[in-house]
Protein backbone atom coordinates (compact mmCIF):
# COMPACT_ATOMS: atom_id res chain seq x y z
CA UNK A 1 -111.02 171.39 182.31
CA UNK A 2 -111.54 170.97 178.18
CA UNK A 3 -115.08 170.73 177.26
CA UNK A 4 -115.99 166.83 176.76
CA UNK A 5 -114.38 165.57 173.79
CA UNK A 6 -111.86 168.13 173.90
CA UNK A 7 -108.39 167.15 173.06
CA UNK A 8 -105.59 168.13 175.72
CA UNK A 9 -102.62 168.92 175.37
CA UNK A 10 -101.07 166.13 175.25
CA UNK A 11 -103.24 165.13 172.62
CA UNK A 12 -102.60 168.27 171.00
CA UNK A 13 -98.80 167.26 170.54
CA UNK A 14 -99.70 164.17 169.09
CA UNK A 15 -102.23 164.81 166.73
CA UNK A 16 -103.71 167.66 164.64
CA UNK A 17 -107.50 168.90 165.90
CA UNK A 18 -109.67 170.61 164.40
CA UNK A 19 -113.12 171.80 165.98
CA UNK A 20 -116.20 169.85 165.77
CA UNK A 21 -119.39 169.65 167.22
CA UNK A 22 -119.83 166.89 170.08
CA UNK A 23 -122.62 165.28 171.76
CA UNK A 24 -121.86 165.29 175.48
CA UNK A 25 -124.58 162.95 176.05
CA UNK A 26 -127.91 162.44 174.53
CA UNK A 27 -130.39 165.02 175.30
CA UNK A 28 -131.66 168.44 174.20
CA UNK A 29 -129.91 170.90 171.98
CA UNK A 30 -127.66 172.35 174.79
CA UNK A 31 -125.61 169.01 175.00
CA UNK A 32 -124.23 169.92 171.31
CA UNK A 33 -120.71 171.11 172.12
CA UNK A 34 -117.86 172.69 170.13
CA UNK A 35 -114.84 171.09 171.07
CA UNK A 36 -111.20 170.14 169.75
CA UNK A 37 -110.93 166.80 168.69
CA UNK A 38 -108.33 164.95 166.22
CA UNK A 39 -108.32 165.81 162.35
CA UNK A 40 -109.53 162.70 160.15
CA UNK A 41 -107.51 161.25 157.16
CA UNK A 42 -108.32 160.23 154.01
CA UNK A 43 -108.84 156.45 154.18
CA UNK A 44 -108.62 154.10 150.70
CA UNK A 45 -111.52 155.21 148.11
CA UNK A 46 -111.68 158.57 150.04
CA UNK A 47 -111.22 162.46 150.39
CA UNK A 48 -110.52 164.65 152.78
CA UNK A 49 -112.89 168.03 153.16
CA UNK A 50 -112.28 171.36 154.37
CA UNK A 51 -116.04 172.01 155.29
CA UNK A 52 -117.27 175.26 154.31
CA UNK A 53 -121.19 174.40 155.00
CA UNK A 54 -123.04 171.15 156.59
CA UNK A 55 -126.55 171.12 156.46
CA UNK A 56 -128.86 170.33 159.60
CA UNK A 57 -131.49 167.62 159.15
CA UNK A 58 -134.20 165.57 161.54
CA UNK A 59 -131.79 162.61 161.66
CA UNK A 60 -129.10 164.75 163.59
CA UNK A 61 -131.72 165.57 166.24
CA UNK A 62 -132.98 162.24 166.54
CA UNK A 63 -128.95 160.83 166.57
CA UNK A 64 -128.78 164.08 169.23
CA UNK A 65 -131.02 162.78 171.35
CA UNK A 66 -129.98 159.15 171.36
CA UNK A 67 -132.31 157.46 168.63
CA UNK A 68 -130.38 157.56 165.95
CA UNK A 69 -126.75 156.16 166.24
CA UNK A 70 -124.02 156.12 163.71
CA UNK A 71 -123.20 153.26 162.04
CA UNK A 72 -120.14 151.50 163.67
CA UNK A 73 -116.86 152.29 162.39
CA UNK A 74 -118.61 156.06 161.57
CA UNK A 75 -117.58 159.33 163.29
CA UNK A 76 -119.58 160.18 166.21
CA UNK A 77 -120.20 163.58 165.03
CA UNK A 78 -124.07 164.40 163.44
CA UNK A 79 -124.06 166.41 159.97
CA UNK A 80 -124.98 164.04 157.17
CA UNK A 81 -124.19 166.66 154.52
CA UNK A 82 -121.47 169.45 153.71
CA UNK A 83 -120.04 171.55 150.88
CA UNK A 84 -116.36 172.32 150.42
CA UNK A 85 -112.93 171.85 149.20
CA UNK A 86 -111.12 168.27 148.70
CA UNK A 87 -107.84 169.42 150.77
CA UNK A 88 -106.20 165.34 150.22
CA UNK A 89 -106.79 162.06 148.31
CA UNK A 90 -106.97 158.80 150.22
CA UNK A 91 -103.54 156.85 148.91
CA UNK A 92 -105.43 155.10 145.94
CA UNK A 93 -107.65 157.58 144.99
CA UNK A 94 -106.39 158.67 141.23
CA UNK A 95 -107.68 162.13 140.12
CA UNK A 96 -108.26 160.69 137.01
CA UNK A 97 -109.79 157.89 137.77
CA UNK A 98 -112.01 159.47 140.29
CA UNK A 99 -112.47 162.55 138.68
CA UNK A 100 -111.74 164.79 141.40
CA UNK A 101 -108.55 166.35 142.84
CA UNK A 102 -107.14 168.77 145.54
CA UNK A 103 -108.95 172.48 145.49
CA UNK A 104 -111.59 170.86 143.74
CA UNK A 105 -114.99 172.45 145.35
CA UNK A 106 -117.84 170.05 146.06
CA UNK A 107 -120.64 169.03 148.38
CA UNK A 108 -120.89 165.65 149.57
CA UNK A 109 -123.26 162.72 150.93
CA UNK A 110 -122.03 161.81 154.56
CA UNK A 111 -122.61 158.69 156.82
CA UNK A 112 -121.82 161.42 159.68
CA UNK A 113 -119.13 163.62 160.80
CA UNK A 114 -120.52 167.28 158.65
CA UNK A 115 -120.68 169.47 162.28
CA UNK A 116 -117.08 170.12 161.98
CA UNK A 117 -113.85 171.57 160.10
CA UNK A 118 -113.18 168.40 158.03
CA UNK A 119 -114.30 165.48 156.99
CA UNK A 120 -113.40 161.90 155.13
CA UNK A 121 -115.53 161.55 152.69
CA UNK A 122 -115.86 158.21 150.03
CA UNK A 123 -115.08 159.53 146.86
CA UNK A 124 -118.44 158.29 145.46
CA UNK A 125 -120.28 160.01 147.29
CA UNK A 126 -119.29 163.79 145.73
CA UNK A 127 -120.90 165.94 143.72
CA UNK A 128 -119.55 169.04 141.92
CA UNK A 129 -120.99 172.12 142.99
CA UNK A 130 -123.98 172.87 140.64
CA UNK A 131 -123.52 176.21 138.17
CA UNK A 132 -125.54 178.69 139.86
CA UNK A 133 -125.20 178.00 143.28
CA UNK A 134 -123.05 179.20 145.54
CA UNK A 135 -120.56 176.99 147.59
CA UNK A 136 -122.62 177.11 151.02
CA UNK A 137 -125.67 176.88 149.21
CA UNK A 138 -124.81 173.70 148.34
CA UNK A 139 -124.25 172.05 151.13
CA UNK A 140 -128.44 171.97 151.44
CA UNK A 141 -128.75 169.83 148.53
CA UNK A 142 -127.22 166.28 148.79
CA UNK A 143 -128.74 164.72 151.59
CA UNK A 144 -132.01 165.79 150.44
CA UNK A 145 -131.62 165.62 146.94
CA UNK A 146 -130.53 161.83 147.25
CA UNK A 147 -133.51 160.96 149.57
CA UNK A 148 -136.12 161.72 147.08
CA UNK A 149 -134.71 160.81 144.11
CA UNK A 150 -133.98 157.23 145.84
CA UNK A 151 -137.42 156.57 147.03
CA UNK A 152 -139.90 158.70 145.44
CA UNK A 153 -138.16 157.66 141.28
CA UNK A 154 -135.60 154.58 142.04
CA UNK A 155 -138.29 152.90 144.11
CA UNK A 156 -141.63 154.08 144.29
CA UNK A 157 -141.13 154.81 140.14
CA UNK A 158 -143.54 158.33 140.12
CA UNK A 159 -144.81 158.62 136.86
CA UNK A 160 -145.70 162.06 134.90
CA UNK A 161 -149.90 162.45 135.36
CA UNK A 162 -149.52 160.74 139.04
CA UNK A 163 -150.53 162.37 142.52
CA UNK A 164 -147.46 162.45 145.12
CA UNK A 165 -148.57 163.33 148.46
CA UNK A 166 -145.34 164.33 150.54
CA UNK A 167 -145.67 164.85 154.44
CA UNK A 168 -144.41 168.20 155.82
CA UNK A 169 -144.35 169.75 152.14
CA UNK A 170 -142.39 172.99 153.56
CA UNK A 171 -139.44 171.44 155.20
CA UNK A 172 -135.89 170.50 153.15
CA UNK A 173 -136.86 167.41 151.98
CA UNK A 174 -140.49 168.36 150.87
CA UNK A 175 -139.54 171.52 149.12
CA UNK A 176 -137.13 169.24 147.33
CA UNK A 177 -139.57 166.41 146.82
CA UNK A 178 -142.23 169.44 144.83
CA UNK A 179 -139.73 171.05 142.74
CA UNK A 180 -138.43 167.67 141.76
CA UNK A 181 -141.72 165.88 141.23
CA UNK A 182 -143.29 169.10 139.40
CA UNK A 183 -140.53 169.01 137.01
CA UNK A 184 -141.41 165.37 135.83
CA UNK A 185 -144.67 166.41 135.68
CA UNK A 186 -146.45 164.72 138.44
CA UNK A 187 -149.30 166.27 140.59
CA UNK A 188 -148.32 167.29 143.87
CA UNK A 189 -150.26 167.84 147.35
CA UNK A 190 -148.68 168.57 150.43
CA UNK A 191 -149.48 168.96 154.03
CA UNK A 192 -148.14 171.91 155.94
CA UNK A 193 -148.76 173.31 159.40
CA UNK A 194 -149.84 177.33 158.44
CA UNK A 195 -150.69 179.45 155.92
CA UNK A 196 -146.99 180.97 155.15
CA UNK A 197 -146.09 177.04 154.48
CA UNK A 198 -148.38 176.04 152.36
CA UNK A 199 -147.87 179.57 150.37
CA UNK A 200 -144.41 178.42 150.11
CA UNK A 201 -145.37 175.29 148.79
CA UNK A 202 -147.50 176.49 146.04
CA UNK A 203 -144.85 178.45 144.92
CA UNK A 204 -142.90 175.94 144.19
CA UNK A 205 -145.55 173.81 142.55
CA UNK A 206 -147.52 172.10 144.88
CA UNK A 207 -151.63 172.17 143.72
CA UNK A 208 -153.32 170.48 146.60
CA UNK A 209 -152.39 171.66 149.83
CA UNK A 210 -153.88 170.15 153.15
CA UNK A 211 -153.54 172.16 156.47
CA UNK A 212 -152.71 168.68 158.84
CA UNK A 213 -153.93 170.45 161.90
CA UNK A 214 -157.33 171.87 160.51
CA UNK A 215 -158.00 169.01 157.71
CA UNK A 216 -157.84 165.45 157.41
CA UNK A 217 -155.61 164.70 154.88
CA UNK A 218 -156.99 161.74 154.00
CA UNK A 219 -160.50 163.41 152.94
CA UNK A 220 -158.66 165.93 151.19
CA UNK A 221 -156.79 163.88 148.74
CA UNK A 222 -159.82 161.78 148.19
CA UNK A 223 -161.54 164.67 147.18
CA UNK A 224 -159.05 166.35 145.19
CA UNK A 225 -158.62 162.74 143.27
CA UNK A 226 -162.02 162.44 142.30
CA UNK A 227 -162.19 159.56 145.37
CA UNK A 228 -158.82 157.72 143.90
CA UNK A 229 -156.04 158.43 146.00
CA UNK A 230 -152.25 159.66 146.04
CA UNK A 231 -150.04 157.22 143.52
CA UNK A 232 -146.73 157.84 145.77
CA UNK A 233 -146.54 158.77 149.61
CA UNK A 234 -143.64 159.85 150.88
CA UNK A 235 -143.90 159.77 155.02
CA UNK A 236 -141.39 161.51 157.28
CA UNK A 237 -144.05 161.25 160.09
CA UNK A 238 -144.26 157.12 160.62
CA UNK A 239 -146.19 154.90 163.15
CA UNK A 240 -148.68 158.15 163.53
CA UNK A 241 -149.69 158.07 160.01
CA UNK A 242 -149.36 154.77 159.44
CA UNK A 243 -153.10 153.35 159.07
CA UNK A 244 -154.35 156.90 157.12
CA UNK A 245 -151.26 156.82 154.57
CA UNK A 246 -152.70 153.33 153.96
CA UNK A 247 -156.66 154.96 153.34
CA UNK A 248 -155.14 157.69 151.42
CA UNK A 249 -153.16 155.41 148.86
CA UNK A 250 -154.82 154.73 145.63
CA UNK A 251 -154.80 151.55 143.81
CA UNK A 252 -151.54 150.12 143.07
CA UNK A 253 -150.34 152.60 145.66
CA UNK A 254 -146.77 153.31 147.28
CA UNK A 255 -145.96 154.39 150.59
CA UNK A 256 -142.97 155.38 151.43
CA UNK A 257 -141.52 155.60 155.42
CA UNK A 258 -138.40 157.73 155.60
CA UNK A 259 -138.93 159.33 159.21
CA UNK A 260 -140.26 158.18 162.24
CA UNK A 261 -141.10 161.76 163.87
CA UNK A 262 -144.66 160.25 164.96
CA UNK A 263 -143.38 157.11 166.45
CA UNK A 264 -141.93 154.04 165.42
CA UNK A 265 -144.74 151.31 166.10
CA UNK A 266 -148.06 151.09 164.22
CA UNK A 267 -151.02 149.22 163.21
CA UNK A 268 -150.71 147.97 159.14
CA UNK A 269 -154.24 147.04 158.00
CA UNK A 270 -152.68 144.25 156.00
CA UNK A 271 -156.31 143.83 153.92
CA UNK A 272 -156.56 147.25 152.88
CA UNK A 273 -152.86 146.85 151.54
CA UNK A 274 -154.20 144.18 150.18
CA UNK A 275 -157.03 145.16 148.69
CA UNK A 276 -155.21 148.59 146.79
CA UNK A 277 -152.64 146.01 145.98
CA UNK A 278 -150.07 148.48 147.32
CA UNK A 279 -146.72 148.17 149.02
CA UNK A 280 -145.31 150.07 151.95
CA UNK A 281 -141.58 150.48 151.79
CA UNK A 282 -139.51 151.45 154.87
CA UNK A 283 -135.71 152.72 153.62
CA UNK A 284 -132.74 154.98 155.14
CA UNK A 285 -130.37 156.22 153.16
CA UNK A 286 -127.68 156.59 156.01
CA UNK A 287 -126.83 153.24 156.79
CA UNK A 288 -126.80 151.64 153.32
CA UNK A 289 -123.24 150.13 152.53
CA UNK A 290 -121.01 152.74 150.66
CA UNK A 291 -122.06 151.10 146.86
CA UNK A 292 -125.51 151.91 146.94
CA UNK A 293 -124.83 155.06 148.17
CA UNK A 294 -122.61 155.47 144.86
CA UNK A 295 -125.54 154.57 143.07
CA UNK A 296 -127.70 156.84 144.11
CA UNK A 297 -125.25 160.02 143.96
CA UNK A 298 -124.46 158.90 139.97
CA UNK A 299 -128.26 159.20 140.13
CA UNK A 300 -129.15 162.42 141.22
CA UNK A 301 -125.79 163.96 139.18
CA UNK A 302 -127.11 162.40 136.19
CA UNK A 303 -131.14 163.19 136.89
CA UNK A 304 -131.05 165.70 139.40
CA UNK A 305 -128.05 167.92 138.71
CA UNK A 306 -129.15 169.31 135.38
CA UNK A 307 -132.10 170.84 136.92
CA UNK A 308 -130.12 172.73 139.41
CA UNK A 309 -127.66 173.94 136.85
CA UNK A 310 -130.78 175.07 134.59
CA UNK A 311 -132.46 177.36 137.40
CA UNK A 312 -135.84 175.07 137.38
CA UNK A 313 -134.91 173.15 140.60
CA UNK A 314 -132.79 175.15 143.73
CA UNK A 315 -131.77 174.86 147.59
CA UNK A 316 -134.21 176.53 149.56
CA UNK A 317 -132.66 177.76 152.55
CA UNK A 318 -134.23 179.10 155.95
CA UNK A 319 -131.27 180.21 157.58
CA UNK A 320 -127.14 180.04 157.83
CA UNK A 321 -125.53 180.12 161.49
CA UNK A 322 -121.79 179.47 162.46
CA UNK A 323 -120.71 175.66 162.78
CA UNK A 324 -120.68 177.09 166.67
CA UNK A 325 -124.17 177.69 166.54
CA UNK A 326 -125.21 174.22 166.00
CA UNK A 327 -127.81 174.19 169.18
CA UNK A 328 -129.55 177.05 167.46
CA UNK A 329 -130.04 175.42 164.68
CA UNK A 330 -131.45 172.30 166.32
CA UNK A 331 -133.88 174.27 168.26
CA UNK A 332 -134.95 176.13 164.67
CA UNK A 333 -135.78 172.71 163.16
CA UNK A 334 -137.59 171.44 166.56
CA UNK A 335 -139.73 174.74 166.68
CA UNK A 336 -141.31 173.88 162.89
CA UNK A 337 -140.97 177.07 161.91
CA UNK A 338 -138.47 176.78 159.32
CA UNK A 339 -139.09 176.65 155.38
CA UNK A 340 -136.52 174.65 153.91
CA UNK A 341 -133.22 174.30 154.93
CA UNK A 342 -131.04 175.28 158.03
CA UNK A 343 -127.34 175.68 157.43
CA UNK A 344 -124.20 175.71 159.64
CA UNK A 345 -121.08 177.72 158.41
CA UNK A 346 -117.00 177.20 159.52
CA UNK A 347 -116.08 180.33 157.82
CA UNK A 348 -113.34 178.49 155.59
């Protein structure tokens, strides 16, 4: 018997496969599956990717384990983020126009589908390769890239001279989060779970740094701040954290909720909001219709991009394993142990 999601023959006759990565059901990282399952096409506004890299990230273990689902109409597949080469245009997609065109190497923002050979991909939501890094390095930089320039400079607006605290300062989207804010000259503090962490952080720019399980982070940032407070919070953790982001916000404070690792219900102490005159903002970048997502990409080429190219802001990868390896990699990011980013190759 094919593995689940495998195509059979008959399917084989009928339509091209290519391998991808399955979810056999939701549960731990064994239930990810390689299997053989029908090619996509390029749809109207879109591209077709040979994947050379995806990029692993929280929300394909939570979606692994069945608390995270696709939007409908998606594929079923996790990987929210990939590097390659545009192998087809969608039937209205001008090069000219779009500015992109077969052979063309690029990494991409995904709704889902990046554990696998090839992917559809709406052609605003590529990015040319960045001078300087390689092609699989780059497949650890759009997902990441676009979640903190959306929410810690579209929304929360950091400002050069303010204190960004960012929860779980070591992993992909906090190494991302220092080098960006550092460059636009904000002060950064960071909580990390060791030693070798929160080195890592500093080297990339972070000047407070709170070990969570020995300190509370909320007296640290007080007392790095002189009593004030962090300006911006950026919160992978969630319902956890909740009423201490809150205590650690300074006046006119911003919280932002982008992960829900510590739970999804919480307690708001609406009169402590109240009384900082803060705002806690909740967002996800996956499900937002295909516009904003547009948006945000021009973004981060326009803001974000430059920095790459220049050497001042890079991927920071952990570790690369074959697409087949994807349980690996799940267990990697589970175990905390990582520094950055965890990559998945198809050898292309």
């Amino acid at each position: 018997m094919p593995p689940s999601g495998a195509a059979t023959p008959a399917a084989r006759d009928k339509f091209v496969v290519m391998m991808a990565v399955t979810i056999r059901e939701p549960g731990d990282a064994d239930v990810l599956v390689p299997a053989d399952v029908p090619d996509p096409e390029a749809g109207p506004g879109e591209v077709l990717l040979e994947v050379v890299a995806a990029g692993v990230n929280r929300a394909d273990v939570m979606q692994r384990m069945g608390f995270y689902d696709p939007p409908p109409g998606s594929s079923p597949y996790p990987g929210l983020e990939v590097s390659g080469r545009v192998i087809a245009l969608g039937p209205d997609v001008d090069p000219a126009q779009a500015g992109v065109d077969v052979g063309d190497e690029v990494c991409a923002l995904l709704v889902g589908g990046g554990y696998a050979q090839r992917v559809a991909v709406p052609v605003g939501q590529l990015l040319p390769v960045p001078d300087g890094v390689s092609l699989v390095e780059a497949a650890a930089l759009p997902e990441v890239a676009c979640t903190v320039w959306s929410n810690v400079f579209m929304t929360a607006g950091l400002q050069p001279g303010e204190v960004l605290l960012v929860h779980g300062g070591s992993s992909g989207i906090g190494t991302m989060a220092i080098q960006l804010a550092r460059e636009f000259g904000a002060r950064i503090a960071v909580t990390a779970g060791s030693a070798a962490k929160l080195d890592a952080c500093r080297d990339l720019g972070a000047q407070i740094l709170i070990d969570y399980k020995n300190d509370d982070f909320v007296d640290e940032i007080k007392d790095a701040t002189d009593g004030r407070g962090a300006d911006v919070v950026l919160d992978v953790v969630g319902a956890k954290y909740l009423p201490r982001n809150v205590a650690a916000l300074a006046p006119n404070g911003r919280l932002l909720v982008i992960g829900m690792q510590g739970g999804r219900k919480g307690e708001l102490d609406l009169g402590a909001l109240l009384a900082k005159r803060a705002s806690v903002t909740a967002t996800s970048l996956r499900a937002r219709p295909p516009a904003e997502k547009a948006e945000i990409v021009a973004a981060v080429r326009e803001h974000v991009w430059p920095l790459v190219a220049a050497g001042r802001v890079r991927p920071i990868v952990q570790e690369t394993l074959p697409l087949e390896q994807a349980s690996r990699a799940h267990e990697i990011l589970e175990a905390s142990q990582h520094i950055g980013k965890v990559l998945l190759t198809t050898g292309a």
